[in-house]
PDB file of N, CA and C in Angstrom:
ATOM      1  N   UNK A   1      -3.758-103.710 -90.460  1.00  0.00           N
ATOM      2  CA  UNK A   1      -4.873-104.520 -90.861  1.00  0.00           C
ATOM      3  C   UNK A   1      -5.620-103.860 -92.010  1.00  0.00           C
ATOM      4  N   UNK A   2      -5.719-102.269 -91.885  1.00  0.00           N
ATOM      5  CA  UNK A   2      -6.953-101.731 -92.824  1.00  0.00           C
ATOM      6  C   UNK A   2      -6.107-101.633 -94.386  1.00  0.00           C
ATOM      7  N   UNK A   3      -4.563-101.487 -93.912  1.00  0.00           N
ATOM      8  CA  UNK A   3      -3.878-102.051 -95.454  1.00  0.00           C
ATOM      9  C   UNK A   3      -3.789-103.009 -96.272  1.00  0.00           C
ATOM     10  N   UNK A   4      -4.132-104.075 -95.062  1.00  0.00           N
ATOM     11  CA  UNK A   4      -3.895-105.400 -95.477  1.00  0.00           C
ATOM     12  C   UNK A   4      -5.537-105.978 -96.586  1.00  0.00           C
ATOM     13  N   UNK A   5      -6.159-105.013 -96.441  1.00  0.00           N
ATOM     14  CA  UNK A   5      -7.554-105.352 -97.120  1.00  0.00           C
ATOM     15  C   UNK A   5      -8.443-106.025 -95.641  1.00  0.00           C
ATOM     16  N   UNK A   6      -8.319-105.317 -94.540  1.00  0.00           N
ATOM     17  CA  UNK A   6      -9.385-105.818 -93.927  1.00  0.00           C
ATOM     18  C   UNK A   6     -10.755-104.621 -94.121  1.00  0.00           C
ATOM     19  N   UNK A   7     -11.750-105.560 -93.500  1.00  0.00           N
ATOM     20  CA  UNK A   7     -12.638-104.288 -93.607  1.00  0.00           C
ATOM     21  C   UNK A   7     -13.811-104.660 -92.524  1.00  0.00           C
ATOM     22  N   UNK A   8     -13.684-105.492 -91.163  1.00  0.00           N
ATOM     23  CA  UNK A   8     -13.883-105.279 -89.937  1.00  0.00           C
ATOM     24  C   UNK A   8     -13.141-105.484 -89.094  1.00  0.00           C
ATOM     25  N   UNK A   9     -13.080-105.159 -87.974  1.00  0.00           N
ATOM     26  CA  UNK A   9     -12.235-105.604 -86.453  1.00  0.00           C
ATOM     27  C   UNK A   9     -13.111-105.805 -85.392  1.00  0.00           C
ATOM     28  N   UNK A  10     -12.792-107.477 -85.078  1.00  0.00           N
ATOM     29  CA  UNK A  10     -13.547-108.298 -83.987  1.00  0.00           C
ATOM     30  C   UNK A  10     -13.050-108.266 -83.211  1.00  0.00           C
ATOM     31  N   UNK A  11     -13.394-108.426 -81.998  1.00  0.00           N
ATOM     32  CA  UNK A  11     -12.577-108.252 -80.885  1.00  0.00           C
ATOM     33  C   UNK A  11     -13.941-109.238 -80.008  1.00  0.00           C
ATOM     34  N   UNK A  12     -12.902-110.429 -79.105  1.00  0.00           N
ATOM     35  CA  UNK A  12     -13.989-111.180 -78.476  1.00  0.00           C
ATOM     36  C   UNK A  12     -13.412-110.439 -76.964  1.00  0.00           C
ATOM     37  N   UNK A  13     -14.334-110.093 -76.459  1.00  0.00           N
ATOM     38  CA  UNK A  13     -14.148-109.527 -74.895  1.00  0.00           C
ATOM     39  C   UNK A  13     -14.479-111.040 -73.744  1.00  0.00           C
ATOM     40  N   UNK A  14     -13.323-111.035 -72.755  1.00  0.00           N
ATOM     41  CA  UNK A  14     -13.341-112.068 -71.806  1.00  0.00           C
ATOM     42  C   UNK A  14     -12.956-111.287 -70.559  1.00  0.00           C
ATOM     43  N   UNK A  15     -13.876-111.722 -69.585  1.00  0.00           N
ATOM     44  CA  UNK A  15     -13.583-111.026 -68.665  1.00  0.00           C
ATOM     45  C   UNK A  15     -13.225-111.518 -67.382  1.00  0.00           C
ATOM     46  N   UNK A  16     -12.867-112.769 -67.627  1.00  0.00           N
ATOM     47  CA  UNK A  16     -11.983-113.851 -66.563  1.00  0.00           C
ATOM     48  C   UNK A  16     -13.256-114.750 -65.447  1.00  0.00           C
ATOM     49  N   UNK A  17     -14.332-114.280 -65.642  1.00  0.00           N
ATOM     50  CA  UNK A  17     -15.564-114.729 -65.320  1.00  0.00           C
ATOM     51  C   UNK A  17     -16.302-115.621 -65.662  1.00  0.00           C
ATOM     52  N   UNK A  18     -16.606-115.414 -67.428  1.00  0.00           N
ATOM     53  CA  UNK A  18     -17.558-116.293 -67.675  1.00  0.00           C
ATOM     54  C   UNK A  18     -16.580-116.901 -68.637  1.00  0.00           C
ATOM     55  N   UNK A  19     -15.649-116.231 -69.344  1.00  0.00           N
ATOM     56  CA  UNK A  19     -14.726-117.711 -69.814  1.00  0.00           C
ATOM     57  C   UNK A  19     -13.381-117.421 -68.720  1.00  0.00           C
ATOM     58  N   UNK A  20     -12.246-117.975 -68.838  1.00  0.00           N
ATOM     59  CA  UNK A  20     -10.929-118.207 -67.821  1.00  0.00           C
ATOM     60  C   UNK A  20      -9.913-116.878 -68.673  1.00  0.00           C
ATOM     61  N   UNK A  21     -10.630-116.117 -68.885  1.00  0.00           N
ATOM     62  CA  UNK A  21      -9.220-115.103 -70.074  1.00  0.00           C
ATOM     63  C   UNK A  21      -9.666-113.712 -69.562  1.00  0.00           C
ATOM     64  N   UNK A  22      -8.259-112.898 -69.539  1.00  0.00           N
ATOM     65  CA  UNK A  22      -8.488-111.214 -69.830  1.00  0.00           C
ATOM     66  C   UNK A  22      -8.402-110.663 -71.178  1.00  0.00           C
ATOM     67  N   UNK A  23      -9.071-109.751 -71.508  1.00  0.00           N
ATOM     68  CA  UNK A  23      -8.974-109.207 -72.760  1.00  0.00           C
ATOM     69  C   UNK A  23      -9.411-107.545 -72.853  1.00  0.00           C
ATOM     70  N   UNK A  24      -9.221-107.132 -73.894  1.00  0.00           N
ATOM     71  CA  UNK A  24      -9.363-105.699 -74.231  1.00  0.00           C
ATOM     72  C   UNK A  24     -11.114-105.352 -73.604  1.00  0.00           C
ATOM     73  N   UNK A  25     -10.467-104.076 -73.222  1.00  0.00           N
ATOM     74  CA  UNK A  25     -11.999-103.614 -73.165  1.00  0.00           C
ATOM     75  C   UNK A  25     -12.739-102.358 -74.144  1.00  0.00           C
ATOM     76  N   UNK A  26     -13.355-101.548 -73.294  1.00  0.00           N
ATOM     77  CA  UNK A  26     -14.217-100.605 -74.192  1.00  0.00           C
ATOM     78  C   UNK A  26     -13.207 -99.570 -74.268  1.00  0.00           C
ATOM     79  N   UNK A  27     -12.284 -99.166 -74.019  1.00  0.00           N
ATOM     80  CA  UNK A  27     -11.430 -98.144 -74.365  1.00  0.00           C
ATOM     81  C   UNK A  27     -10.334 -98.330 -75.389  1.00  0.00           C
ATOM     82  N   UNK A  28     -10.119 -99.794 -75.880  1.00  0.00           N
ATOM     83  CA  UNK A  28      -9.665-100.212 -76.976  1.00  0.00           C
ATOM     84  C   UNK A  28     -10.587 -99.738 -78.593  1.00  0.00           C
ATOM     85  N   UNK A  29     -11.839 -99.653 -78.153  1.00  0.00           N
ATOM     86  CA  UNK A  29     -12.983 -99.334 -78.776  1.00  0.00           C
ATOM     87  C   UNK A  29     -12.540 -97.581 -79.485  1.00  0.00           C
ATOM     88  N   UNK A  30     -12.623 -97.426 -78.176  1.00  0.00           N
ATOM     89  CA  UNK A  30     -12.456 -96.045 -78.586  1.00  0.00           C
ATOM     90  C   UNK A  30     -11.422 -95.381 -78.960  1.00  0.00           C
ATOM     91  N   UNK A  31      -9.908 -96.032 -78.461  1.00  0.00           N
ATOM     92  CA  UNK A  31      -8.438 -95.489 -78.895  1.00  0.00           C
ATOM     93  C   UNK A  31      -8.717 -96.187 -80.661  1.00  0.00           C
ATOM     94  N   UNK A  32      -8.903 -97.082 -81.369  1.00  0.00           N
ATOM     95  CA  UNK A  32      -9.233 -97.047 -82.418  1.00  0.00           C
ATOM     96  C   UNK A  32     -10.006 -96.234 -82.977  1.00  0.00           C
ATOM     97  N   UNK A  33     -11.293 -95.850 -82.762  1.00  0.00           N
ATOM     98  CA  UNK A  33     -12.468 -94.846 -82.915  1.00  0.00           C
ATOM     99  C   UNK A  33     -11.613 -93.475 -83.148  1.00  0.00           C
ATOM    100  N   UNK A  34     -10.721 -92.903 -82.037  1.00  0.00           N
ATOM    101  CA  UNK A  34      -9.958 -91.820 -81.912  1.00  0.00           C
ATOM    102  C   UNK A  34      -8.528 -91.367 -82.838  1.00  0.00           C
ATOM    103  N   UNK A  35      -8.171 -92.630 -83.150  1.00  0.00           N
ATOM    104  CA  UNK A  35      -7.057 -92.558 -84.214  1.00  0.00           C
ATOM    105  C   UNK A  35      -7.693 -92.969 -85.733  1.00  0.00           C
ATOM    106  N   UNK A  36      -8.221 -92.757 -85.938  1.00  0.00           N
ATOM    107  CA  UNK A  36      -8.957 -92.534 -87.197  1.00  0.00           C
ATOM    108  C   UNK A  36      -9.679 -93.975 -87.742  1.00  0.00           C
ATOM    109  N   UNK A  37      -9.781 -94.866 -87.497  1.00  0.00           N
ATOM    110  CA  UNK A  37     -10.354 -96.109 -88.164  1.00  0.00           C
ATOM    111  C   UNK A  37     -11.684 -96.183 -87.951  1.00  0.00           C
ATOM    112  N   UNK A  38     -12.312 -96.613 -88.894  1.00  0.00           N
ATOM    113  CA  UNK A  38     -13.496 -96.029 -89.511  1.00  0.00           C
ATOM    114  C   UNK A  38     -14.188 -97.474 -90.023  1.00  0.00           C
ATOM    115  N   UNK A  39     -13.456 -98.496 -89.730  1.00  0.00           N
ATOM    116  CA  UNK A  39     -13.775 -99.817 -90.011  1.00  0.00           C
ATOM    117  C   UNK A  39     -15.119-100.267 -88.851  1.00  0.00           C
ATOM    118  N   UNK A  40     -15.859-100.677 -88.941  1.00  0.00           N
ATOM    119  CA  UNK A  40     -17.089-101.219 -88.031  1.00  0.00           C
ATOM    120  C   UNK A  40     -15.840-102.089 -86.944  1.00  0.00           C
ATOM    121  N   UNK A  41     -16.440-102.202 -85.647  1.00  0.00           N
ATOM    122  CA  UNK A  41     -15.462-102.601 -85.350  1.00  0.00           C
ATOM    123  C   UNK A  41     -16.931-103.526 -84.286  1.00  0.00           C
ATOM    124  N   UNK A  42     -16.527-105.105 -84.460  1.00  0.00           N
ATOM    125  CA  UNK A  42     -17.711-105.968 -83.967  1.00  0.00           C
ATOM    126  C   UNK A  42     -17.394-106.620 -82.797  1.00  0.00           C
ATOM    127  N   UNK A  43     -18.340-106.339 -81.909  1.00  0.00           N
ATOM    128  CA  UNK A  43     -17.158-106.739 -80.120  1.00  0.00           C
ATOM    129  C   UNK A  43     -18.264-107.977 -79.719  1.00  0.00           C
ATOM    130  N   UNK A  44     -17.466-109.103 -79.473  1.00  0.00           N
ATOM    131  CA  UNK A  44     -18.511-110.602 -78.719  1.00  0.00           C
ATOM    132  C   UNK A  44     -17.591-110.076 -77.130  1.00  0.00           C
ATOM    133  N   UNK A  45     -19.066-110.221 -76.312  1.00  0.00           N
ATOM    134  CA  UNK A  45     -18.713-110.232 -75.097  1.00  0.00           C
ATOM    135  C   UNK A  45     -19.149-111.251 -74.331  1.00  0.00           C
ATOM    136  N   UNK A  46     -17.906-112.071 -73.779  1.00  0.00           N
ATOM    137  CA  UNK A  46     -18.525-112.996 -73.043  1.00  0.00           C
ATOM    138  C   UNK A  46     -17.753-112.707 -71.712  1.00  0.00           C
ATOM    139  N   UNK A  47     -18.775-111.731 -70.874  1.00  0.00           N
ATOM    140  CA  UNK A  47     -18.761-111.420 -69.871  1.00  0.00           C
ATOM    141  C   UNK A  47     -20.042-112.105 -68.710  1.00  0.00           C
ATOM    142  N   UNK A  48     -19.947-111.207 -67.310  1.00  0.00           N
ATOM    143  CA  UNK A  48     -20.988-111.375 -66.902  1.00  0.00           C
ATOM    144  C   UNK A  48     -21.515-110.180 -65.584  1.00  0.00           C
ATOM    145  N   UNK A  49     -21.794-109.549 -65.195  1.00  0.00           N
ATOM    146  CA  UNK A  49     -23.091-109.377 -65.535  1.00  0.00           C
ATOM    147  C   UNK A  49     -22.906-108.748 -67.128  1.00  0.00           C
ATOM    148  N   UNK A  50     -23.580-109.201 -68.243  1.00  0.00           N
ATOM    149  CA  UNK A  50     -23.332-108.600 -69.582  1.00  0.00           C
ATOM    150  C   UNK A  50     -24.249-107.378 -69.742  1.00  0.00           C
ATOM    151  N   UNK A  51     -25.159-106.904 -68.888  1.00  0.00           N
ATOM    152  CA  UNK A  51     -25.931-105.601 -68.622  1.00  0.00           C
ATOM    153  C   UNK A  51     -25.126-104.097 -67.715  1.00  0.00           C
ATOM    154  N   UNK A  52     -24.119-104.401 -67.239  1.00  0.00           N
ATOM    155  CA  UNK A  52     -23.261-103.920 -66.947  1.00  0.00           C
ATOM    156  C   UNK A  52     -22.370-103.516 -67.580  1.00  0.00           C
ATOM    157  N   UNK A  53     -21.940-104.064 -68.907  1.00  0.00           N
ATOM    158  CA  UNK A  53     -21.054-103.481 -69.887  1.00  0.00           C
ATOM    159  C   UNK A  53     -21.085-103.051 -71.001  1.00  0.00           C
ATOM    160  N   UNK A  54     -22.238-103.755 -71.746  1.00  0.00           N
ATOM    161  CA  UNK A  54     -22.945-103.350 -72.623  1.00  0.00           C
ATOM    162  C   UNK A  54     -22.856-101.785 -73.147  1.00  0.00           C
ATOM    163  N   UNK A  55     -23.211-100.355 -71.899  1.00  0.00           N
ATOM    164  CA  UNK A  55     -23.242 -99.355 -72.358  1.00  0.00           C
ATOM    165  C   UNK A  55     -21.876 -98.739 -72.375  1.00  0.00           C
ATOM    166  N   UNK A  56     -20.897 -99.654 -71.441  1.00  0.00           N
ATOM    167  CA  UNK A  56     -19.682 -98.988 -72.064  1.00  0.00           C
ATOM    168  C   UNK A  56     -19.176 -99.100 -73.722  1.00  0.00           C
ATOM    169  N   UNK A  57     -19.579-100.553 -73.645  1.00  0.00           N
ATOM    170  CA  UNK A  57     -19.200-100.246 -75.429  1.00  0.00           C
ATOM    171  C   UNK A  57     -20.262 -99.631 -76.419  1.00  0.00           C
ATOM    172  N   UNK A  58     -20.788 -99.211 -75.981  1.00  0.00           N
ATOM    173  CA  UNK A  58     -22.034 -98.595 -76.713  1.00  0.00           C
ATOM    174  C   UNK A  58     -21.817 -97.047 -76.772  1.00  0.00           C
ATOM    175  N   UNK A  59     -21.137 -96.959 -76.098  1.00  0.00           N
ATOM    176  CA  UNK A  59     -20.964 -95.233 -75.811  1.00  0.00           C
ATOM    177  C   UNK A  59     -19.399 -94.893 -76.255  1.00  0.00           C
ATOM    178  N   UNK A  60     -18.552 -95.829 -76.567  1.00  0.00           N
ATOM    179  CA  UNK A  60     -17.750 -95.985 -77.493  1.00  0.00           C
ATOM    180  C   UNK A  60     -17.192 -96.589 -79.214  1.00  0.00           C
ATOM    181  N   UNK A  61     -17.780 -96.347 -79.665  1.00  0.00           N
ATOM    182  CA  UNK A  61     -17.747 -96.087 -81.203  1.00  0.00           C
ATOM    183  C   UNK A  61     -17.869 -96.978 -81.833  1.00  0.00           C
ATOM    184  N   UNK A  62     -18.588 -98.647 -81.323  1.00  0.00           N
ATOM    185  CA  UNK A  62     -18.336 -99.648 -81.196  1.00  0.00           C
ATOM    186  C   UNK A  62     -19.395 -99.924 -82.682  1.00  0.00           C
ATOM    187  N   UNK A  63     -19.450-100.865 -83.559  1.00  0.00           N
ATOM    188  CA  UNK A  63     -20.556-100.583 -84.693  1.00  0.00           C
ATOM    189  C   UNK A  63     -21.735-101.808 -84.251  1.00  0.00           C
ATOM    190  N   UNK A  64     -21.311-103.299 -83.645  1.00  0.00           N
ATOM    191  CA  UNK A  64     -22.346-104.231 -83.512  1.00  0.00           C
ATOM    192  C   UNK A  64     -21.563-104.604 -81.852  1.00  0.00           C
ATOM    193  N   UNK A  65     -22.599-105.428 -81.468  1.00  0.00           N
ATOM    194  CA  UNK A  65     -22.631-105.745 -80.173  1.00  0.00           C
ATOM    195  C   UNK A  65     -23.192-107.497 -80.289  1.00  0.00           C
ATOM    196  N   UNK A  66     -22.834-108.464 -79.987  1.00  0.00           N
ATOM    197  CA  UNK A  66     -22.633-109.824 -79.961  1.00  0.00           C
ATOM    198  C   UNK A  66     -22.391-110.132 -78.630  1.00  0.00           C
ATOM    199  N   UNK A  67     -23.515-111.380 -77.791  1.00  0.00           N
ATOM    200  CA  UNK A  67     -23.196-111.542 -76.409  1.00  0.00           C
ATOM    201  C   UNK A  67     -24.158-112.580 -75.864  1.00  0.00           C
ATOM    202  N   UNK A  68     -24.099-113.325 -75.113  1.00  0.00           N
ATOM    203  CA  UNK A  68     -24.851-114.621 -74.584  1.00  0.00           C
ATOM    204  C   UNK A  68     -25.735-114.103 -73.360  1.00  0.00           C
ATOM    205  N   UNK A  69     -26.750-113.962 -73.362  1.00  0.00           N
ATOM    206  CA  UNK A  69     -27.987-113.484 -72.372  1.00  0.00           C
ATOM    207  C   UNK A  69     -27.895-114.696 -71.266  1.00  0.00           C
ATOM    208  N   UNK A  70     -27.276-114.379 -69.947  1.00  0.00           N
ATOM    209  CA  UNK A  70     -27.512-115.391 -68.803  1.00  0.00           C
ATOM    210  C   UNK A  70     -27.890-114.404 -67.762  1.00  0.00           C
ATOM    211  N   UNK A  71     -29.109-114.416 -67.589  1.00  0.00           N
ATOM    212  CA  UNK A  71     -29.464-113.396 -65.934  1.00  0.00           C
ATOM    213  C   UNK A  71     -27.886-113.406 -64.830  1.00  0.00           C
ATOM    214  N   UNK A  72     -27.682-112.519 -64.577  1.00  0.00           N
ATOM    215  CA  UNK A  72     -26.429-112.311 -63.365  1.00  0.00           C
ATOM    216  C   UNK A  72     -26.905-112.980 -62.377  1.00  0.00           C
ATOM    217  N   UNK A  73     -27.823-113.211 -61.957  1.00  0.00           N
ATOM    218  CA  UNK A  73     -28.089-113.766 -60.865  1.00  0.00           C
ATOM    219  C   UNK A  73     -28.121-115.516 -60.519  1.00  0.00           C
ATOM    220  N   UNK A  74     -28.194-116.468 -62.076  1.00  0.00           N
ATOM    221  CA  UNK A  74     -29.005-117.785 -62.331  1.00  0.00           C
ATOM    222  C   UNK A  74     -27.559-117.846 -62.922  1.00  0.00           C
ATOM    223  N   UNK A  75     -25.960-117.736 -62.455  1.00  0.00           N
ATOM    224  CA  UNK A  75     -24.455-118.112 -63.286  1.00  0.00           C
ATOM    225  C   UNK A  75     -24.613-119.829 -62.595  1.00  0.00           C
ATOM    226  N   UNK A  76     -24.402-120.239 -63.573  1.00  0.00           N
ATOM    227  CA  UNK A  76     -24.189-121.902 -63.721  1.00  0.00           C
ATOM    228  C   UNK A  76     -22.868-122.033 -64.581  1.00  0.00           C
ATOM    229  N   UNK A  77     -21.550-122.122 -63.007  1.00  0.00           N
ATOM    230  CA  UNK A  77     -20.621-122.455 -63.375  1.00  0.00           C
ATOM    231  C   UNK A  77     -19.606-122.572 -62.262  1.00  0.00           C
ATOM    232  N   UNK A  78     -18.177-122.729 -62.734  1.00  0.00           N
ATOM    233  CA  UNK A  78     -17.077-122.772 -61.879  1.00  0.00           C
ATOM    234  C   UNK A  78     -17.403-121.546 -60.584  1.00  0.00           C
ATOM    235  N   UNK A  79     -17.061-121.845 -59.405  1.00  0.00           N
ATOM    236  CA  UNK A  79     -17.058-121.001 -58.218  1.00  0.00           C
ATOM    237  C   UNK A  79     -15.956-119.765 -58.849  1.00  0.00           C
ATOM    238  N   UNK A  80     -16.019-118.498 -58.949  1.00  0.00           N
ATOM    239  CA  UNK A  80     -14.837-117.160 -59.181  1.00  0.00           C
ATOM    240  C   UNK A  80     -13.959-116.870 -57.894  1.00  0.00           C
TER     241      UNK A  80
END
């Protein structure tokens, strides 16, 4: 990608909860971070509780943080 002329990496996080999908998590964050890429790397999380994960990607090398504020407690949706 960083050859190809990119110059961020998005990554939308799903956590089979608040949308129907699995996806990468915060250690994807950081195995990039660790092999040298240096590109901002911008993570949408549509998780839930989203206060719960938040500091994992935060504590991994992550550059912006993107995410839909629903109290954990007030989920208005499909039964899990």
């Amino acid at each position: 990608m960083i050859e190809a002329g990119a110059d961020l990496i998005h990554f939308d996080v799903m956590d089979n909860h608040y949308v129907p999908n699995l996806t990468v998590g915060p250690v994807v964050c950081e195995a990039l971070k660790r092999r040298g890429v240096t590109l901002p790397i911008d993570v949408h999380l549509m998780v839930r509780p989203v206060d719960r994960i938040v500091p994992d990607f935060a504590a991994r090398g992550r550059a912006t943080l993107a995410f839909i504020l629903k109290p954990a407690n007030t989920w208005i949706g499909p039964s899990t």
